[in-house]
Every structure is written in structure tokens, then in C-alpha cells.
Protein backbone atom coordinates (compact mmCIF):
# COMPACT_ATOMS: atom_id res chain seq x y z
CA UNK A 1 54.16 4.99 14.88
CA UNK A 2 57.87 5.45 15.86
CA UNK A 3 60.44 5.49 12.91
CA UNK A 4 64.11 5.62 13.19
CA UNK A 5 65.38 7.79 9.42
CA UNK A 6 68.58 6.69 8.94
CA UNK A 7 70.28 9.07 6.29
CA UNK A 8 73.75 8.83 4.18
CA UNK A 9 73.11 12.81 4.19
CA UNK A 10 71.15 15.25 6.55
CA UNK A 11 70.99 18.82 7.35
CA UNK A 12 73.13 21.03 7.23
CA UNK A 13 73.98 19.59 4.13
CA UNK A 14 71.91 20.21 1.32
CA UNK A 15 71.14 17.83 -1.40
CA UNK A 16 67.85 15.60 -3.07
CA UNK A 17 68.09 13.31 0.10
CA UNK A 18 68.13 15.67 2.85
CA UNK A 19 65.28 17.65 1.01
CA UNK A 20 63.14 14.64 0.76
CA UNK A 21 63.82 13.16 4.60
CA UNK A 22 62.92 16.91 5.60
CA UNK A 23 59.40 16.65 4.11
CA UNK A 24 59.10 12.90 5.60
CA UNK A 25 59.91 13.94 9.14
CA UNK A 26 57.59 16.98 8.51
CA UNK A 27 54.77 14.71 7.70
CA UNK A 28 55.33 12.24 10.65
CA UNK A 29 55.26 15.55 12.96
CA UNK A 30 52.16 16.72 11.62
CA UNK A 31 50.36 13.20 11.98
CA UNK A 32 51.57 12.44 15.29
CA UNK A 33 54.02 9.81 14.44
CA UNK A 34 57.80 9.73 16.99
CA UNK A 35 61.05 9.90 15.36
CA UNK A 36 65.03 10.24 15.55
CA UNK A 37 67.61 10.75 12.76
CA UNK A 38 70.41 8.79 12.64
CA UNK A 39 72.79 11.00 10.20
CA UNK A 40 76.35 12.23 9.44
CA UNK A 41 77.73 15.22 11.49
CA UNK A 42 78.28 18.21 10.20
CA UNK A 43 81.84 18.54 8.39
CA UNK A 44 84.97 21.35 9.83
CA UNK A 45 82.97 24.87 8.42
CA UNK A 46 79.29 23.97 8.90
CA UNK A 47 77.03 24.32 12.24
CA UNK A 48 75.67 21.66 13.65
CA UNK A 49 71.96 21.18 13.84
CA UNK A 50 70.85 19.61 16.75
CA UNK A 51 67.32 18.29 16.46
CA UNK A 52 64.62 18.95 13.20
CA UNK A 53 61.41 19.88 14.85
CA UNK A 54 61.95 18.56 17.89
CA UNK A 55 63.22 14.96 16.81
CA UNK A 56 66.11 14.24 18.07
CA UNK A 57 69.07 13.60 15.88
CA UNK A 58 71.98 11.42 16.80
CA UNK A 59 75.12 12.10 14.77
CA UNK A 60 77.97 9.70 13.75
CA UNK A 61 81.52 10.88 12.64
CA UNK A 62 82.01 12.40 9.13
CA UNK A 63 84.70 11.79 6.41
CA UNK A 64 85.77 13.13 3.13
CA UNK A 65 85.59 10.40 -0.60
CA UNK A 66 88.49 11.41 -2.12
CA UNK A 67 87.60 12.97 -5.29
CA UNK A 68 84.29 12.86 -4.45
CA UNK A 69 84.35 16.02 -2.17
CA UNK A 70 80.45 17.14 -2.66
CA UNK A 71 79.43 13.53 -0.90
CA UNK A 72 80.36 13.53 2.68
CA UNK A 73 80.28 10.33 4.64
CA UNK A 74 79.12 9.20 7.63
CA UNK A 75 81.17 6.69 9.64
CA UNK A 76 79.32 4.00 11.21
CA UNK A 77 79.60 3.43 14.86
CA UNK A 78 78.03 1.19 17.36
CA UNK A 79 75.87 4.28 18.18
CA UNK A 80 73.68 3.00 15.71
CA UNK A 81 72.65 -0.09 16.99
CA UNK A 82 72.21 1.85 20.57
CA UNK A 83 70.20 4.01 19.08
CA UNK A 84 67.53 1.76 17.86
CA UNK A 85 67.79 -0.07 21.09
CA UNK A 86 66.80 2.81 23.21
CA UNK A 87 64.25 4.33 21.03
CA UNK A 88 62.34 1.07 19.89
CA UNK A 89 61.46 2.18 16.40
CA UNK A 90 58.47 0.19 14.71
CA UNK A 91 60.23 0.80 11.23
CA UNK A 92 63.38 1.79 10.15
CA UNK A 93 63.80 4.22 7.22
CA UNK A 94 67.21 4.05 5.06
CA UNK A 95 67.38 7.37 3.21
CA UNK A 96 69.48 6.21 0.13
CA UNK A 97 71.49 4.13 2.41
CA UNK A 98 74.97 2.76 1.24
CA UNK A 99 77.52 2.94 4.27
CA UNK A 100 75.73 4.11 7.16
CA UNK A 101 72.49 3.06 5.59
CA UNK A 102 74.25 -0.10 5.92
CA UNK A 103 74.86 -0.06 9.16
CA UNK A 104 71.20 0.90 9.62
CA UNK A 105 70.66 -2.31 7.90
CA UNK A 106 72.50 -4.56 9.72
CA UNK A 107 71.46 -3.32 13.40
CA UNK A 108 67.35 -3.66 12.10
CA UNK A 109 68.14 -7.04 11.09
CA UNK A 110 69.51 -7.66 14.62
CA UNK A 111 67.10 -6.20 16.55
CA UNK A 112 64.41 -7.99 14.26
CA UNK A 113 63.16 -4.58 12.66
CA UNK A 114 61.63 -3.94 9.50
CA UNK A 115 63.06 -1.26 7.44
CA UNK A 116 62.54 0.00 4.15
CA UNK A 117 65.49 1.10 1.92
CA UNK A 118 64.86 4.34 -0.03
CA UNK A 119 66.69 4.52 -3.31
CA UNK A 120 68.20 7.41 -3.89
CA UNK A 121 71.82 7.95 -5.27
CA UNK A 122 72.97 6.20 -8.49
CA UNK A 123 76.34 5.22 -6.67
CA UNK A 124 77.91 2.98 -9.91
CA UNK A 125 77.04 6.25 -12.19
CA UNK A 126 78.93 8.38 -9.78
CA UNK A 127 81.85 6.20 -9.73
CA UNK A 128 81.56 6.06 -13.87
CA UNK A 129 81.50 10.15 -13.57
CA UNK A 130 84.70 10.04 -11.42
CA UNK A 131 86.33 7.56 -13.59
CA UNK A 132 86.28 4.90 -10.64
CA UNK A 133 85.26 2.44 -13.34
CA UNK A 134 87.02 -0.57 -11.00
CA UNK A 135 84.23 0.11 -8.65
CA UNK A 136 81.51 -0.45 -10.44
CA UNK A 137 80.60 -3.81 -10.22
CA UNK A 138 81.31 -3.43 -6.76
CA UNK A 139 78.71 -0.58 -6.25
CA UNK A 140 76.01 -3.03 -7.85
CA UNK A 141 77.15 -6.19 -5.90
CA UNK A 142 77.17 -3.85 -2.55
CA UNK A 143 74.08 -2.13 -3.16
CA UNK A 144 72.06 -5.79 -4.47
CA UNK A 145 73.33 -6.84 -0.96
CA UNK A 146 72.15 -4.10 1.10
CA UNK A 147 68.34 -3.55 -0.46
CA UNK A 148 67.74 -7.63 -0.55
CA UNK A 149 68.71 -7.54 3.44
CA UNK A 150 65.28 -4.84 3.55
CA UNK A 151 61.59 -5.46 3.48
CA UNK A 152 61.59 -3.87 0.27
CA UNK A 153 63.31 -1.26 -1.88
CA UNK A 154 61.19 2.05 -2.99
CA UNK A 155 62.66 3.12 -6.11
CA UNK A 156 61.20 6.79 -7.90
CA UNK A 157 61.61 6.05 -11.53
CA UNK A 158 60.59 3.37 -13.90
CA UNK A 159 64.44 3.53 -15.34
CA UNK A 160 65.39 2.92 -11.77
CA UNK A 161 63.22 0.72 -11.25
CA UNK A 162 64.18 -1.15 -13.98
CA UNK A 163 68.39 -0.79 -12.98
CA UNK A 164 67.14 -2.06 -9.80
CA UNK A 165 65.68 -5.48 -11.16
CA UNK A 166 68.69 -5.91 -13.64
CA UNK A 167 71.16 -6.30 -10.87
CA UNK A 168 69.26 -8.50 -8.73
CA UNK A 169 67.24 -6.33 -6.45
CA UNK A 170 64.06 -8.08 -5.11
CA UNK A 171 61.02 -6.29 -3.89
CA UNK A 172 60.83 -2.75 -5.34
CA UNK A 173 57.89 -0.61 -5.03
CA UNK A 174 57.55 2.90 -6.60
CA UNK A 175 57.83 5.59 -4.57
CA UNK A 176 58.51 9.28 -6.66
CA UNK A 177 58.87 12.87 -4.97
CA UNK A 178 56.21 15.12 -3.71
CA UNK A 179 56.87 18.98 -5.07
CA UNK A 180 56.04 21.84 -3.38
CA UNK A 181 53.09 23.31 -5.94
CA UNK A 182 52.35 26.57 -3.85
CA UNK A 183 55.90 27.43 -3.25
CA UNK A 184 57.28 26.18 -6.61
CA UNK A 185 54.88 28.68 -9.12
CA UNK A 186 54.82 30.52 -12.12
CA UNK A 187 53.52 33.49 -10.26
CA UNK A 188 56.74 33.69 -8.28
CA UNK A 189 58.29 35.05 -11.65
CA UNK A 190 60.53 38.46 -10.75
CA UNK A 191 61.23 41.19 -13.36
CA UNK A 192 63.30 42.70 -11.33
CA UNK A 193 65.25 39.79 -10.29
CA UNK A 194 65.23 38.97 -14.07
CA UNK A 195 66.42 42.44 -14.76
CA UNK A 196 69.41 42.21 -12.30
CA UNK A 197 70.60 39.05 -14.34
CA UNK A 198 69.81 40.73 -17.66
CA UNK A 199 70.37 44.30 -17.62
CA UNK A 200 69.64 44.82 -21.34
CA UNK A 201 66.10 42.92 -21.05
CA UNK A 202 66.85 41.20 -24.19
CA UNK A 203 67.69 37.66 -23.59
CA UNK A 204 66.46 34.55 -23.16
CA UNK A 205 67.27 33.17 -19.28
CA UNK A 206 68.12 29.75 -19.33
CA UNK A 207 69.49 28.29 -15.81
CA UNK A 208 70.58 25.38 -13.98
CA UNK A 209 69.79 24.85 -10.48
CA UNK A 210 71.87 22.20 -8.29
CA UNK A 211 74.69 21.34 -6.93
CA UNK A 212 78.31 22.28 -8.45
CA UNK A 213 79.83 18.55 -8.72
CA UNK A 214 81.12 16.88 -11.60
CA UNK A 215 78.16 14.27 -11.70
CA UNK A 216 76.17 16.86 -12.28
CA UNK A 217 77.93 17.69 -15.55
CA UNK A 218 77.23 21.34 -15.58
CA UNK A 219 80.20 21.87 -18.08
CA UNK A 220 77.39 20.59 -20.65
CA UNK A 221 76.52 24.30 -20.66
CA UNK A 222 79.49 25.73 -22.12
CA UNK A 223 77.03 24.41 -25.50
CA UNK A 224 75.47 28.09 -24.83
CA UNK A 225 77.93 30.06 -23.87
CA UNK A 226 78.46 31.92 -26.91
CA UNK A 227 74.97 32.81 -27.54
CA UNK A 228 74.15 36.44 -27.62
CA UNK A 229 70.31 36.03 -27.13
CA UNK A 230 70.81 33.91 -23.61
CA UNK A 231 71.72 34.95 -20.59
CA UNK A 232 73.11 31.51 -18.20
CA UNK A 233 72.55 31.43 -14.59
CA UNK A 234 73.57 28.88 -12.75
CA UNK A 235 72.06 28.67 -9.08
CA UNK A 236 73.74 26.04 -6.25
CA UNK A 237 77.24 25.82 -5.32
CA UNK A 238 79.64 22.54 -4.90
CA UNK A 239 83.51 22.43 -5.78
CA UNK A 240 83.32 22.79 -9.38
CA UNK A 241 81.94 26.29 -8.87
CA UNK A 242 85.18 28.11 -9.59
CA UNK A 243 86.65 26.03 -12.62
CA UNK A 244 82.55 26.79 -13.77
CA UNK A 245 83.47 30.34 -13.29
CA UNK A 246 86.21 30.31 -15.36
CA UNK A 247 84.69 27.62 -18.01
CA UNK A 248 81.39 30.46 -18.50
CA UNK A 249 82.66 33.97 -17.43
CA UNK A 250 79.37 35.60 -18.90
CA UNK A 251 76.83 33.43 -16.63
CA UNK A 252 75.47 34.58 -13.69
CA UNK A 253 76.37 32.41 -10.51
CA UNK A 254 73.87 33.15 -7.91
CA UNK A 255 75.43 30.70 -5.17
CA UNK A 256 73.11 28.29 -3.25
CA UNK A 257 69.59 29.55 -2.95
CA UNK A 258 66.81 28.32 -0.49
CA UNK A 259 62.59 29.25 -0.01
CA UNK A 260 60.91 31.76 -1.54
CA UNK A 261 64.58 32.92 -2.86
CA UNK A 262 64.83 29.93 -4.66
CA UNK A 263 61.47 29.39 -6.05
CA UNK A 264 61.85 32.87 -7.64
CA UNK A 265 64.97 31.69 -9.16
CA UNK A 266 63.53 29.04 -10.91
CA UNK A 267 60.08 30.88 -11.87
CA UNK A 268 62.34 33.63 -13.42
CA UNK A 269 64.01 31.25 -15.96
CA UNK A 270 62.62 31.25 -19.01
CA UNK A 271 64.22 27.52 -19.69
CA UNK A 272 65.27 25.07 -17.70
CA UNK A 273 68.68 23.06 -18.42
CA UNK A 274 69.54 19.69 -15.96
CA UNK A 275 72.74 18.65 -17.45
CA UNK A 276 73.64 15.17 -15.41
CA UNK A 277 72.79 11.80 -16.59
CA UNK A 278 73.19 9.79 -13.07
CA UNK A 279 69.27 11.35 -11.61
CA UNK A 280 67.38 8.61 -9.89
CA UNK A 281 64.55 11.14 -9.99
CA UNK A 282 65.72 14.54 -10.20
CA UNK A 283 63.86 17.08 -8.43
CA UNK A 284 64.90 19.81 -10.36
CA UNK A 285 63.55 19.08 -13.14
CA UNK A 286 60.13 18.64 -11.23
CA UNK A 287 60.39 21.99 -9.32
CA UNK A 288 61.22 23.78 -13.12
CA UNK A 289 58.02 22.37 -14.21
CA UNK A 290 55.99 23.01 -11.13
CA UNK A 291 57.05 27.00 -11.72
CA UNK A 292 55.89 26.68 -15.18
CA UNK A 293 59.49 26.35 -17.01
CA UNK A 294 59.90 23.74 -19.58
CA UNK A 295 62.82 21.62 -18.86
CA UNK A 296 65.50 20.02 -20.75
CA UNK A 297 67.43 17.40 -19.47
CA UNK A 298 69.55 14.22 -20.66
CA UNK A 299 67.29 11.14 -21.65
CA UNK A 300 68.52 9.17 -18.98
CA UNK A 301 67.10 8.04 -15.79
CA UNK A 302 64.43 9.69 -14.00
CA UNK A 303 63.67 12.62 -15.57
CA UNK A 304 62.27 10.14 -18.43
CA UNK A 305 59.32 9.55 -16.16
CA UNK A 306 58.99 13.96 -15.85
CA UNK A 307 59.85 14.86 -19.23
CA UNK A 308 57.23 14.68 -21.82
CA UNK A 309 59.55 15.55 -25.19
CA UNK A 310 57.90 18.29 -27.01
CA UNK A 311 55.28 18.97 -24.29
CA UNK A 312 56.76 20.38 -21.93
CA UNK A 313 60.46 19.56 -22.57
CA UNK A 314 63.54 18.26 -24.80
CA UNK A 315 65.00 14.59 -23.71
CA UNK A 316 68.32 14.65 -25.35
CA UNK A 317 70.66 11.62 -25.94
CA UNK A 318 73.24 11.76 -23.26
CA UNK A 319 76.07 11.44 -26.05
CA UNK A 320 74.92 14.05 -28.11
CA UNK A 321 73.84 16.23 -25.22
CA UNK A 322 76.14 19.02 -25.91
CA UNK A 323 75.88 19.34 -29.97
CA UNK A 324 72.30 18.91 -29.53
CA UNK A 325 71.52 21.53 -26.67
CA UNK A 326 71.41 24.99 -28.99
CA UNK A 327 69.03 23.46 -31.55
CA UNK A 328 67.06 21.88 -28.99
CA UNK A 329 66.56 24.94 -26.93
CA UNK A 330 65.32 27.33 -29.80
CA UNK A 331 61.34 26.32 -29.10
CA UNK A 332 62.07 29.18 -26.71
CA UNK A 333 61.55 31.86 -30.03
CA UNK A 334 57.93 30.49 -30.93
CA UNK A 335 55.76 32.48 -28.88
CA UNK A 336 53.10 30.29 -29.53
CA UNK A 337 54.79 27.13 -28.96
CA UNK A 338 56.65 28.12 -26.05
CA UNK A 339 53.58 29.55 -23.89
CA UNK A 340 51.61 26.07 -24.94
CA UNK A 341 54.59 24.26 -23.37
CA UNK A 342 55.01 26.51 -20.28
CA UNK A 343 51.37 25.65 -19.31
CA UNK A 344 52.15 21.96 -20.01
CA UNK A 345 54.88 22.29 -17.80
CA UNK A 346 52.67 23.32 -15.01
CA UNK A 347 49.92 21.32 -15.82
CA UNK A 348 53.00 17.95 -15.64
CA UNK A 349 52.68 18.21 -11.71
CA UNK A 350 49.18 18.27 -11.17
CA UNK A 351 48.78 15.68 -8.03
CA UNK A 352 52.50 14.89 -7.13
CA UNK A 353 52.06 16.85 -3.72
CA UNK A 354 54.28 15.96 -0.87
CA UNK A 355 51.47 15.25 1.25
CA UNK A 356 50.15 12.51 -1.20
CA UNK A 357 53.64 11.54 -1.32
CA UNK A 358 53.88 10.55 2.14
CA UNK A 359 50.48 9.12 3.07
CA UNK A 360 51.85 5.91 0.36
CA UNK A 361 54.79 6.51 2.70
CA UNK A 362 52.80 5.72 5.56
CA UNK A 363 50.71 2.53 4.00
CA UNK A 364 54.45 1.19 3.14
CA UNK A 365 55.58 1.59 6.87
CA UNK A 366 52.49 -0.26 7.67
CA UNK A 367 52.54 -3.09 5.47
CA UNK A 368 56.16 -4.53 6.45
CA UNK A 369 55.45 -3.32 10.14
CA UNK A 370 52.40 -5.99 9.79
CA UNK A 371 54.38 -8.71 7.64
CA UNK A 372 55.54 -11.71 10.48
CA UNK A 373 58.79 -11.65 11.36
CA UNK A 374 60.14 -14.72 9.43
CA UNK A 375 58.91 -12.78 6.69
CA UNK A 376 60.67 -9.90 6.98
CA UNK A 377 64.22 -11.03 7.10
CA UNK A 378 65.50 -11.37 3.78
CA UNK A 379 68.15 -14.04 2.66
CA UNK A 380 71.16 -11.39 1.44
């Protein structure tokens, strides 16, 4: 099979959707399968990376959202379309595609392509976050447009799912996130990692992992700042970091974290804390449980579908999230309870491997790869 991954974002920047179009292209390399990335270049202070496992990856011009300065953009170009031409893809692959996922779109539909449209990135919540309230209707109408022009729409949540259908999306399938089960583990729990972030040996560690934006509403966490018997660690970077700094002088800010570095991080925590409310899926959450930390998160989008309240984790309304953060966290000082909820938390990701993951992948590249052509172009 050859498949053209068209992605809004791709090494070397970080984020949910390169992550998950990593562990795609890994699984087409391991199976056999040909590929290219069509992606955004790298912006002014990052390297370049020129091909991901030997797949080639053809890069379009970059630009900065104003105000939005964690989501960098690719500009589409005609080298799209050329692309596609010369490689002869049997599927095309829209990694949580919006403007150059568009133009991904658009150039399948010409060259008579089927491609799949991988939901992603709650765009309307991000322009709510960034008080861009003008655009949202927009962001719907846009996005309706783009996934109706596909084969069909995979979507990782039921709440998504859901969102989806409300504004007029047609053909959605579930598709969720594979977790890494051996890397992400409780045994990967340091002391002395734990020790360098609580000296005294006496606190509670409660952490964030992610990226430093304001969708991510890490400012939720100043709710625990004053607590004696926690120690905050926030792990990621993003241009809120130093007004984060300033907001929570006492937390620990290890900076962005990768590997076996980062799956130590989050085995060391003692609680989990995702603070945004805009998570089509939200990995993080899944990784926390997958190391055996219970997880608290707002009761919004997909960590609803991770999150089993009082299991292994606190849902908490997204308006009250703040007042209601201390109380909920304080399962942490029940021994019994909390160890009973740890194990739940590990227990929560029992058969969402990436490898199962991406073999429903493969029967979806299959099925609108077989489906005639009439049938594949969708009025938009």
C-alpha cells in the first residue's frame, strides 16, 4: 500500500498529532507499506528533519497565527498536488487537517484519491480559548466542509464524535490512540528523580505534562499552589512557560521531556492533573494511566471516554474546575483508596496498544481504497 500523510504539524515539532503520525508511519514501515509526508517546515530556531525512517518528507513554507504562537502553520503550495502526482498514493491520510490538510483535500479530490481525514484539533475551542469568538462559526462551517469532501472522518472520542455529527459532519468512524504500555509503566517510578523534585520527601507530587499554551489552561493549577503537602511539576514547554513561572514560583518546571525521560516523569507523579477543556482525545491523560497515575482532568471532551470518576480519576465540571480541584484531589491521603485506584488506572489501558491501533488503521485504508470512485467523492 502507498499512503501520502498529510500533516497540519510534523516533526520537529512536538505535539498529539505529530506523536500519533509517528506511530502510523512506524507501523506502515514495519508492514511493508510506501509512504511520504507532506508537512510544515521547520520554523527560524528548529532543525530540519529530512526524512522519518526513510520516507521521504516534502516540506511546505511555515507561518506564525497571531496569538496563537504554539500552532505553526503550514502554507499550502502547489507542491502538494505534485507531490501526489509523482508518488501515486493509494490513500491519502489528513492528520487533523485544516489548512494544509485542506489542500491535501482538494488535490485527492483532483487526482480522484481517497483520503481519510483524521480528527484531531478542536479548532472552534481554540479560537473560544483565544477569545476569537467571531471565528467560530467559521471554524465549524470550514471544518463541516473539509471532512464531508473525505471518504470519511475518524474521530477518537464519543464527545467528538458527537460535535462532529452536530455540525453536519457525515461519515465518522471511531478511531482512539494506541499508548505505549511497556514504555508508559508504573515500574518506571524514580525515587531519586522524585527526591530531586521533593527534597523533604514529604509531599504529594502532582504534575501536568503538555504543552505550555493557553488552551491548555495550565493556570488552573494555581488551585494548588498554596498547598504545603504538594509539590507541582509541570513537564512540556510552550510560550506561557514564563508567565507560568511567575504565576507558581514553588513548582518544578522540568522543560519538554521525551522517552524513557518522560515516561519516568509521569510514573513519578503521584497524581495526574490535565487542566484544558478543548482535548479531542488527550493522550496525556492515557499515558498517566498507562504508568499507573490516576488522572484528573476537566469533564469535557475526550478524556470522558478515559476517565472513569472515582476509579481511576476525578471528571470535574469545566466551570468549577478550579474551586473544585483541592477537594477533588485529596483521595490521594487514603492509602487504601488511592492504591485501589492506581491499579485501576493501569488496569484502564489494558488493549489500547498502538499496534491494535493501527491494524483498524489499515482495514480503514482498505475499505475506501476498495469503495468505486463515484463513491468516494463526496458532495461538499
Amino acid at each position: 500500500m502507498r499512503v501520502v500523510v498529510v500533516a497540519e504539524s510534523f516533526l520537529p515539532n512536538i505535539n498529539g498529532v505529530t506523536n500519533s503520525v509517528l506511530r502510523v508511519l512506524e507501523h506502515l514501515k514495519a508492514n511493508g507499506h510506501e509512504a511520504l509526508v507532506i508537512a510544515p517546515g521547520a520554523r527560524d530556531f528548529e532543525e530540519e528533519v529530512p526524512d522519518y525512517l526513510g520516507f521521504d518528507i516534502v516540506r511546505v513554507p511555515t507561518i506564525m497565527v497571531p496569538l496563537i504562537n504554539s500552532l505553526p502553520v503550514g502554507v499550502p503550495t502547489m507542491a502538494v498536488t505534485q507531490a501526489m502526482k509523482t508518488f501515486k498514493p493509494d490513500v491519502v491520510h489528513l492528520a487533523s487537517p485544516f489548512v494544509l490538510g485542506a489542500a491535501g483535500a482538494r488535490a485527492a479530490r483532483q487526482l480522484k484519491i481517497p483520503a481519510i481525514a483524521v480528527y484531531q484539533t478542536d479548532v472552534a475551542g481554540f479560537a473560544l480559548r483565544y477569545r476569537l469568538s467571531a471565528l467560530v462559526n467559521a471554524s465549524w462551517e470550514w471544518t463541516r466542509t473539509l471532512h464531508n469532501s473525505c471518504a470519511r472522518t475518524l474521530a477518537p472520542s464519543s464527545v467528538t464524535i458527537a460535535e462532529l455529527e452536530n455540525h453536519g459532519v457525515r461519515n465518522i468512524y471511531h478511531w482512539g490512540r494506541g499508548v505505549n504500555a511497556e514504555q508508559f509503566h508504573p515500574k518506571r517510578r524514580d525515587e531519586h528523580l522524585r527526591a530531586t523534585w521533593d527534597p523533604t520527601g514529604a509531599k504529594k507530587i502532582v504534575g501536568y505534562v503538555g504543552r505550555l499554551a493557553a488552551e491548555k489552561g495550565v493556570t488552573r493549577l494555581q488551585a494548588l499552589a498554596h498547598r504545603d503537602d504538594i509539590q507541582l511539576v509541570i513537564v512540556g514547554d510552550g510560550p506561557e512557560r514564563v508567565e507560568l513561572e511567575n504565576l507558581l514560583p514553588t513548582a518544578v518546571f522540568t522543560g519538554a521531556l521525551g522517552g524513557i525521560e518522560l515516561a519516568r516523569a509521569y510514573a513519578s507523579l503521584d497524581v495526574f492533573v490535565h487542566t484544558g477543556e478543548f482535548e479531542t482525545f488527550c493522550q496525556a491523560v492515557q499515558e498517566a494511566l498507562a504508568s499507573g497515575v490516576p488522572a484528573i482532568a476537566p469533564n469535557s471532551g475526550g478524556p470522558i471516554d478515559l476517565i472513569t470518576p472515582g476509579v481511576d480519576g476525578e471528571l470535574l465540571d469545566v466551570e468549577t474546575f478550579t474551586a473544585e480541584l483541592p477537594d477533588a484531589i485529596d483521595f490521594i491521603t487514603d492509602p487504601v483508596r488511592y492504591d485501589r485506584m492506581v491499579a485501576a488506572a493501569r488496569q484502564s489501558i489494558k488493549g489500547r496498544t498502538w499496534d491494535s491501533l493501527c491494524r483498524q488503521l489499515m482495514r480503514h485504508y482498505q475499505e475506501v481504497i476498495d469503495q468505486p470512485v463515484l463513491r468516494r467523492r463526496h458532495a461538499v
